[in-house]
C-alpha atoms as a PDB file:
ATOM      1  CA  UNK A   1     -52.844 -12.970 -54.545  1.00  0.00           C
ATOM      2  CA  UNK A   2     -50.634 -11.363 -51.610  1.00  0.00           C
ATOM      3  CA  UNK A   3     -47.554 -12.713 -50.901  1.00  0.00           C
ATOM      4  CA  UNK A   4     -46.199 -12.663 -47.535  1.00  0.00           C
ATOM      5  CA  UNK A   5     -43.332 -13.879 -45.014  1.00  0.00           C
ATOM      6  CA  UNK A   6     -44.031 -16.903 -43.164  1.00  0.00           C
ATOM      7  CA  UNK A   7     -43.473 -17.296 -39.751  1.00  0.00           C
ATOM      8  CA  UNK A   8     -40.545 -19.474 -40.297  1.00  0.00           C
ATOM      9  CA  UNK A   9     -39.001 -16.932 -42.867  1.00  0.00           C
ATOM     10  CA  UNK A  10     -39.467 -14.415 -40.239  1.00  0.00           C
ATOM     11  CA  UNK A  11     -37.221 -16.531 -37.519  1.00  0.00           C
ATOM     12  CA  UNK A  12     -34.704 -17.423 -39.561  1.00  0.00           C
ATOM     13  CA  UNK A  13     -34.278 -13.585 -40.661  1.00  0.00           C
ATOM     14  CA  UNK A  14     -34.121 -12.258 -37.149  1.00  0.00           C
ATOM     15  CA  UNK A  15     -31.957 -14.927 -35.707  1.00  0.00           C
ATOM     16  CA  UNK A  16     -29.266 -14.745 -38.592  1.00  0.00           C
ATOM     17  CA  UNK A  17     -29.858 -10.523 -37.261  1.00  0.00           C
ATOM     18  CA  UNK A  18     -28.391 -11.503 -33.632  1.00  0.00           C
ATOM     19  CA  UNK A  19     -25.877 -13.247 -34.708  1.00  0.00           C
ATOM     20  CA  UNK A  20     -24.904 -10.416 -36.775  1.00  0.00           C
ATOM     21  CA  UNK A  21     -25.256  -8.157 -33.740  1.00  0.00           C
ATOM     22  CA  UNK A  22     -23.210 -10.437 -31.743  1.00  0.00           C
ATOM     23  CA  UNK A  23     -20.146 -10.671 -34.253  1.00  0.00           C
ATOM     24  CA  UNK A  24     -20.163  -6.737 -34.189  1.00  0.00           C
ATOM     25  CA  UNK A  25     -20.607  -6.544 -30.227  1.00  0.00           C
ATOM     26  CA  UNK A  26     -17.417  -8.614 -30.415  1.00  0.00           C
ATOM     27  CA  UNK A  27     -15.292  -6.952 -33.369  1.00  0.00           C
ATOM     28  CA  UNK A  28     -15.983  -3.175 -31.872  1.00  0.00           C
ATOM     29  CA  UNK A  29     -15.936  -3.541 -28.172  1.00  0.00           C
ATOM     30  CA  UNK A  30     -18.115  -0.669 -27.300  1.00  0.00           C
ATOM     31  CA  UNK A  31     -16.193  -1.082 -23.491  1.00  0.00           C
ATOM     32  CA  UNK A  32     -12.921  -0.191 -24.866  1.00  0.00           C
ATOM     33  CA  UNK A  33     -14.600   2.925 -27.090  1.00  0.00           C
ATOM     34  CA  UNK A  34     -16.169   4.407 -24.176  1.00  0.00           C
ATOM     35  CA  UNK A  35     -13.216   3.529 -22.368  1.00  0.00           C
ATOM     36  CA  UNK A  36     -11.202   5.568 -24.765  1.00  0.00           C
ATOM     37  CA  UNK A  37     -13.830   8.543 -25.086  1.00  0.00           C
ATOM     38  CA  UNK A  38     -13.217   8.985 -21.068  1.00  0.00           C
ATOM     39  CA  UNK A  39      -9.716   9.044 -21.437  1.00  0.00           C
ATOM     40  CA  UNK A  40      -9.958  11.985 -24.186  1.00  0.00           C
ATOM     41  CA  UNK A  41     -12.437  13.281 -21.837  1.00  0.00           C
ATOM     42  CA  UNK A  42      -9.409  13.165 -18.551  1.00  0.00           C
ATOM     43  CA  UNK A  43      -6.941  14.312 -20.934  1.00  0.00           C
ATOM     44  CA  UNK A  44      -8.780  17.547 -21.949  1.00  0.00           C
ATOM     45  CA  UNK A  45      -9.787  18.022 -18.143  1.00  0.00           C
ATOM     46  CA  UNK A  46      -6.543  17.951 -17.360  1.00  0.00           C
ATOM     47  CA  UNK A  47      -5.385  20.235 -20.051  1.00  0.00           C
ATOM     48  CA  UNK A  48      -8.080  23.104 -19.218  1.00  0.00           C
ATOM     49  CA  UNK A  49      -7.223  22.873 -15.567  1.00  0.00           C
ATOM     50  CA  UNK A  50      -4.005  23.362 -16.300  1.00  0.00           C
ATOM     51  CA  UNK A  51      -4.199  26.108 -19.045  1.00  0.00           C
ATOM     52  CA  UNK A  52      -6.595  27.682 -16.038  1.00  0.00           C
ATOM     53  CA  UNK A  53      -3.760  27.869 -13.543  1.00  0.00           C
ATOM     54  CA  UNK A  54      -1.092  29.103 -16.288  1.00  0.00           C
ATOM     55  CA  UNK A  55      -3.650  32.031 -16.684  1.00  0.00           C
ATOM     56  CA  UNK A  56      -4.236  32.088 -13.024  1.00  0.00           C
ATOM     57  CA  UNK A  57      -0.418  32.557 -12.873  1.00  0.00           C
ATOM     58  CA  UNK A  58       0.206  35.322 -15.413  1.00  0.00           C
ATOM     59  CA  UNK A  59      -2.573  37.167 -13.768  1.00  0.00           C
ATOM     60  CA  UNK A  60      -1.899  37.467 -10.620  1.00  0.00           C
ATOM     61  CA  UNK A  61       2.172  36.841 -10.400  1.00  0.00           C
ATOM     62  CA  UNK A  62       2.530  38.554  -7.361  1.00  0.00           C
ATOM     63  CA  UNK A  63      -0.302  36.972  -5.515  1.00  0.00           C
ATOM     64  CA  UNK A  64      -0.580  33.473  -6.738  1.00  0.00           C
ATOM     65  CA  UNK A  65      -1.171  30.985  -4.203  1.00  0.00           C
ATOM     66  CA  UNK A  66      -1.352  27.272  -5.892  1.00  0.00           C
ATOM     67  CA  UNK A  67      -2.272  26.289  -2.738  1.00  0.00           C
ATOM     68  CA  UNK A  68       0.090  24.148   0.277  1.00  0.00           C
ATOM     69  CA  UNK A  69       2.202  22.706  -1.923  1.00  0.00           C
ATOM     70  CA  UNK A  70       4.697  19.750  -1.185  1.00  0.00           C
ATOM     71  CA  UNK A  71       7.529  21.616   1.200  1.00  0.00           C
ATOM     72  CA  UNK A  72       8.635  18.550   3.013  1.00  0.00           C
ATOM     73  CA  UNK A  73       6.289  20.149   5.989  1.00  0.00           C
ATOM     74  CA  UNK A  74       3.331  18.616   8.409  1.00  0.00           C
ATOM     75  CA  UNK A  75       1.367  21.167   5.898  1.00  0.00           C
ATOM     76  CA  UNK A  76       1.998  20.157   2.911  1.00  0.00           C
ATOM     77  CA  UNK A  77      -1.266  18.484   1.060  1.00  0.00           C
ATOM     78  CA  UNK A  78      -2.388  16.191  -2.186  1.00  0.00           C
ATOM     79  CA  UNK A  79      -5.410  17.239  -3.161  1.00  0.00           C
ATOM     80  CA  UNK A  80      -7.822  15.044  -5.154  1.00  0.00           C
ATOM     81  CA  UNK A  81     -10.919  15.136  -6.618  1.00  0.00           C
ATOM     82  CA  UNK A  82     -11.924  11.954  -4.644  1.00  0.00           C
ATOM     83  CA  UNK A  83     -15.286  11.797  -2.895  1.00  0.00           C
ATOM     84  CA  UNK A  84     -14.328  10.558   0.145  1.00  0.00           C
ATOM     85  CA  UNK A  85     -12.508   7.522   1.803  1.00  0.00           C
ATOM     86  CA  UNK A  86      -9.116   7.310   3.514  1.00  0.00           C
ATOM     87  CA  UNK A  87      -7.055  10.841   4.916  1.00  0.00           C
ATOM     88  CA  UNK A  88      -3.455   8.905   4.957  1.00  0.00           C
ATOM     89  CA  UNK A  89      -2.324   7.285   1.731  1.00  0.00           C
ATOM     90  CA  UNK A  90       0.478   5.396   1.563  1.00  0.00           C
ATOM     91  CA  UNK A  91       3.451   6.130  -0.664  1.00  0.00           C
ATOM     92  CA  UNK A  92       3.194  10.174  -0.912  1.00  0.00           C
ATOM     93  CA  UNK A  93       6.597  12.184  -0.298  1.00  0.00           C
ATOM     94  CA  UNK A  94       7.866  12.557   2.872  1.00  0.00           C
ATOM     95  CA  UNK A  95       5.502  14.979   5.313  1.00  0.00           C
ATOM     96  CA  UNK A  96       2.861  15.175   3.395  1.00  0.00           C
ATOM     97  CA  UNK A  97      -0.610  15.243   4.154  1.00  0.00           C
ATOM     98  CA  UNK A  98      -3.851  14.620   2.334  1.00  0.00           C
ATOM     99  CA  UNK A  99      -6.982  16.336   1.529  1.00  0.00           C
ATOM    100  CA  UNK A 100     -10.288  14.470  -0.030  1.00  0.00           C
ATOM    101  CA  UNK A 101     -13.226  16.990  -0.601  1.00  0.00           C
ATOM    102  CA  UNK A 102     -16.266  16.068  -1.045  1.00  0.00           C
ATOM    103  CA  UNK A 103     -18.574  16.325  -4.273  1.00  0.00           C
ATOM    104  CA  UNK A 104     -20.423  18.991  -2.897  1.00  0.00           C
ATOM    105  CA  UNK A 105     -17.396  21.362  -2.795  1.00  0.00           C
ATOM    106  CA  UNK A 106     -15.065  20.086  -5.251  1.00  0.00           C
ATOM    107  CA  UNK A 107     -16.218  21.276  -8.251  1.00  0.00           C
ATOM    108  CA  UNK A 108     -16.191  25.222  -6.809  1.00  0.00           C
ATOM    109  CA  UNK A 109     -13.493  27.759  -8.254  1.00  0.00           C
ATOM    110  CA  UNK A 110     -13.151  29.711  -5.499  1.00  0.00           C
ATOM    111  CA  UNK A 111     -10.526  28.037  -3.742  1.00  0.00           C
ATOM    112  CA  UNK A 112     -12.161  25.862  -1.583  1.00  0.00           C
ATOM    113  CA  UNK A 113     -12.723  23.182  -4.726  1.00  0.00           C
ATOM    114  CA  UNK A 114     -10.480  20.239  -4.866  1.00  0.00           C
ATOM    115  CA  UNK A 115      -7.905  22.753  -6.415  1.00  0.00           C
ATOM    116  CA  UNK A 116      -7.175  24.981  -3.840  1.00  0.00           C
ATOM    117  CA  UNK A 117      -6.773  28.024  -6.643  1.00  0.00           C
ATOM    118  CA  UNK A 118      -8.519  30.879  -6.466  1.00  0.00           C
ATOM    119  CA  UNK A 119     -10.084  31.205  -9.963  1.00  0.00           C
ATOM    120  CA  UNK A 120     -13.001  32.858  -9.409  1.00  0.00           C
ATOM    121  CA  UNK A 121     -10.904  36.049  -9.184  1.00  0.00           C
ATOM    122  CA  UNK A 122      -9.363  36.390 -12.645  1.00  0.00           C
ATOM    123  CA  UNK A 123     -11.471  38.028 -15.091  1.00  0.00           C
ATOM    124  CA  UNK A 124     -10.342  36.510 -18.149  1.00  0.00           C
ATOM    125  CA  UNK A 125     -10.923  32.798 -16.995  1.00  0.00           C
ATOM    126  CA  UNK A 126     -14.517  31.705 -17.469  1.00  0.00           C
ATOM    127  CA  UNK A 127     -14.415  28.458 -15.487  1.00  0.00           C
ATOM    128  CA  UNK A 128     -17.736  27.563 -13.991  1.00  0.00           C
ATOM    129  CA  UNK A 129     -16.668  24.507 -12.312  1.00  0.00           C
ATOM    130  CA  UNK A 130     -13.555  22.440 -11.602  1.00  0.00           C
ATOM    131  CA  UNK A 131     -13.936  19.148 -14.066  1.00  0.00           C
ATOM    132  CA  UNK A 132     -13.550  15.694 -11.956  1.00  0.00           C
ATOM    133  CA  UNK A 133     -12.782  12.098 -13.281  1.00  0.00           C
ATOM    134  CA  UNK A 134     -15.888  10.974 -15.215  1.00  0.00           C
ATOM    135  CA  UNK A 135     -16.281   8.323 -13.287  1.00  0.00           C
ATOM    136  CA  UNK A 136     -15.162  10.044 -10.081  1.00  0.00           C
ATOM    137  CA  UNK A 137     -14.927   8.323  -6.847  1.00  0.00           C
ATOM    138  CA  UNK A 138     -13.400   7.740  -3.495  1.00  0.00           C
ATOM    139  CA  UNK A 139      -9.638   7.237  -3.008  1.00  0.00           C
ATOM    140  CA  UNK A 140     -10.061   3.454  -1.915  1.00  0.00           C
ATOM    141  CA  UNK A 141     -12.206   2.315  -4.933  1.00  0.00           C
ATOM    142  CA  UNK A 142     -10.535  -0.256  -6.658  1.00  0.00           C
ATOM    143  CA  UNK A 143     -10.149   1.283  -9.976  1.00  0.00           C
ATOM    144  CA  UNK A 144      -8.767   4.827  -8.215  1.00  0.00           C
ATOM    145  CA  UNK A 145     -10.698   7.003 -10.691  1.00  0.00           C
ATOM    146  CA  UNK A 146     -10.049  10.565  -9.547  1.00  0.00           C
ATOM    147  CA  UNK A 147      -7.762  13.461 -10.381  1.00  0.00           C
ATOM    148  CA  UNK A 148      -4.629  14.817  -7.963  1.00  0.00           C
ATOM    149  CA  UNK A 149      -2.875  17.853  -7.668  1.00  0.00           C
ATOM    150  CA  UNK A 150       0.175  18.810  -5.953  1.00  0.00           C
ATOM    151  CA  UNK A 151       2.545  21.612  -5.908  1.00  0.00           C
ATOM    152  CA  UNK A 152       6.212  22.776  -5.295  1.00  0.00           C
ATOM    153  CA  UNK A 153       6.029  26.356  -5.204  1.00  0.00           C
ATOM    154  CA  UNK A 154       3.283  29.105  -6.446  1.00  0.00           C
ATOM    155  CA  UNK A 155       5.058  28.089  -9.969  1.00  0.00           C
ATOM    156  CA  UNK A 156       5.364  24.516 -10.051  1.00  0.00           C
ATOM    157  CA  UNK A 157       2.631  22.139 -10.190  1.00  0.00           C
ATOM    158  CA  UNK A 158       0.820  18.722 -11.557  1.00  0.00           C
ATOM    159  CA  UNK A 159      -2.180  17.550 -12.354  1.00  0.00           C
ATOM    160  CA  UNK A 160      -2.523  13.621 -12.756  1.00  0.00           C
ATOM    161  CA  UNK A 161      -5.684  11.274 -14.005  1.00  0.00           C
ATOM    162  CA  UNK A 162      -5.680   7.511 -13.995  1.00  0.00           C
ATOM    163  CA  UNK A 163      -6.372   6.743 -17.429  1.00  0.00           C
ATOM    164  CA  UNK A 164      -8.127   3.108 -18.693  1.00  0.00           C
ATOM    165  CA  UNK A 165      -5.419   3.380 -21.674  1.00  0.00           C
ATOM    166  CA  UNK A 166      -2.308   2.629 -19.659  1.00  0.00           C
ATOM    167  CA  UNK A 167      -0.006   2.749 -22.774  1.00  0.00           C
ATOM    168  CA  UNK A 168      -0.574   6.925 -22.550  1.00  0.00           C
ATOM    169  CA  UNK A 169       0.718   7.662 -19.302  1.00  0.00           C
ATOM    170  CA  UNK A 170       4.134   5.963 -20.053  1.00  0.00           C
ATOM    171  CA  UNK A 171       3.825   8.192 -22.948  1.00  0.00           C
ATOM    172  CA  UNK A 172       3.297  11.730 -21.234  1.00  0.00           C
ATOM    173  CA  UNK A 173       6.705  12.488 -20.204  1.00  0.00           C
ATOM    174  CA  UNK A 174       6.390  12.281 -16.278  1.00  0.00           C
ATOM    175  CA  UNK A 175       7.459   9.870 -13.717  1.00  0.00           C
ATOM    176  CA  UNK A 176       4.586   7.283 -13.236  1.00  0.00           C
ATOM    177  CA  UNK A 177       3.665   5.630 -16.019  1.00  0.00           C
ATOM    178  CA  UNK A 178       0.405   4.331 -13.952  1.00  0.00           C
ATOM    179  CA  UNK A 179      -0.820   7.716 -14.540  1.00  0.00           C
ATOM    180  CA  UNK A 180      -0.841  10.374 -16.723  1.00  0.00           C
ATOM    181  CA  UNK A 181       0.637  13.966 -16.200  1.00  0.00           C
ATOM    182  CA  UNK A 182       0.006  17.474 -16.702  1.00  0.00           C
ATOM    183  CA  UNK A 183       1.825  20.384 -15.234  1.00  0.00           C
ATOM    184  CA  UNK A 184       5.147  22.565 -14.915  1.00  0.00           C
ATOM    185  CA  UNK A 185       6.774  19.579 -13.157  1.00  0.00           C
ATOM    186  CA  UNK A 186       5.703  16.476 -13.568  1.00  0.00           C
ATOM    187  CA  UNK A 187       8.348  14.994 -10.612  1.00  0.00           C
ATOM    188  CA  UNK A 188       6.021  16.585  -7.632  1.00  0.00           C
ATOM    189  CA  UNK A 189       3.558  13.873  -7.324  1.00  0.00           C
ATOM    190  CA  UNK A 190       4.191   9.986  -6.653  1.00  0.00           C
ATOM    191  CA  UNK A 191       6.657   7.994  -8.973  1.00  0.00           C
ATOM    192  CA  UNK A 192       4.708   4.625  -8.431  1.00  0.00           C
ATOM    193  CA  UNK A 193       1.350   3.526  -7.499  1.00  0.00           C
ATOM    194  CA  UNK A 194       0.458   1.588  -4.369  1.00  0.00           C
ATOM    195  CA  UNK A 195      -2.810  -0.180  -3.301  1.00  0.00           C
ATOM    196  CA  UNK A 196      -3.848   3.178  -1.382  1.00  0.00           C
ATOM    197  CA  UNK A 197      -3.114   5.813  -4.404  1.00  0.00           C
ATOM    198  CA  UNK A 198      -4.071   5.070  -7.461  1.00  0.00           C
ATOM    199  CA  UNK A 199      -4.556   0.972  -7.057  1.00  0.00           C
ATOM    200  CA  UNK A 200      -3.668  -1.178 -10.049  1.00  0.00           C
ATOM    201  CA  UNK A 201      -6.511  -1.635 -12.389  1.00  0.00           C
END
């Protein structure tokens, strides 16, 4: 005689099965892990980019053009790796500007990515394409998920991400804790965040 489950015996197993799946839904938070795997994710972005412009630098110490950096001039620029959205952003150093490529030219090495660095030209680099925010988008989205650049000179730069994790951008040894910062000088960009760079998450 073959014994089987019953129907009943079948219920109670998969509904005592949810609730399992529920409880561990609400002990790991799979938000906050891929919240924290896009942070690593910006982090190492940042650090290739600028391990890419330190070579860049070596390289070519004569010629190195970081781009136009922050000179207190009608010239100077903030790049970002935003899609699109507003060209005047609130709270940036006096005189200057900003620049917000789009997607379809942001990710190029030759210069005319959201980096205005030349990397295409140093033989020893073998960068493809310039990384941007994993969940990169315009500079008036609410959450403000794109990289910036900025520099000083053609020896003096930084690179900044708005992370999910805000407790690592107090923790990166800059001057906005709203973000965190890579770079030779982490004073060049903006030391708070406004509604129009970076908004509050």
């Amino acid at each position: 005689m073959k014994k089987g489950f019953t129907l009943l015996e079948l219920l109670i197993v998969m509904a005592i099965l949810a609730i399992l799946a529920s409880i561990l839904l609400v002990v790991v938070k799979p938000q906050q892990i891929f919240a924290k795997a896009r942070d690593t994710q910006r982090k190492t972005d940042l650090a290739n980019i600028s391990k890419a412009i330190d070579i860049y630098s070596v390289e070519t110490p004569t010629g190195a053009d970081l781009g136009e950096c922050l000179v207190s001039s009608a010239t100077s620029t903030l790049y970002t790796s935003a899609t699109g959205g507003s060209t005047n952003v609130a709270d940036l150093p006096a005189g200057s500007g900003f620049s917000a490529l789009v997607n379809s030219t942001a990710q190029t090495v030759d210069g005319t990515g959201w980096i205005p660095v030349n990397f295409s030209g140093v033989a020893s680099l073998n960068l493809a394409n310039l990384p941007v925010d994993p969940q990169n988008g315009n500079n008036t989205d609410v959450n403000g998920k794109y990289y910036s650049y900025g520099c000083k000179s053609n020896t003096s730069y930084e690179i900044n991400a708005r992370l999910e994790t805000l407790t690592d951008g107090a923790n990166d040894g800059g001057n906005n804790t709203a973000v965190y910062e890579v770079g030779t000088d982490k004073t060049i960009l903006p030391a708070t965040t406004s509604a129009a760079f970076y908004p509050a998450q």
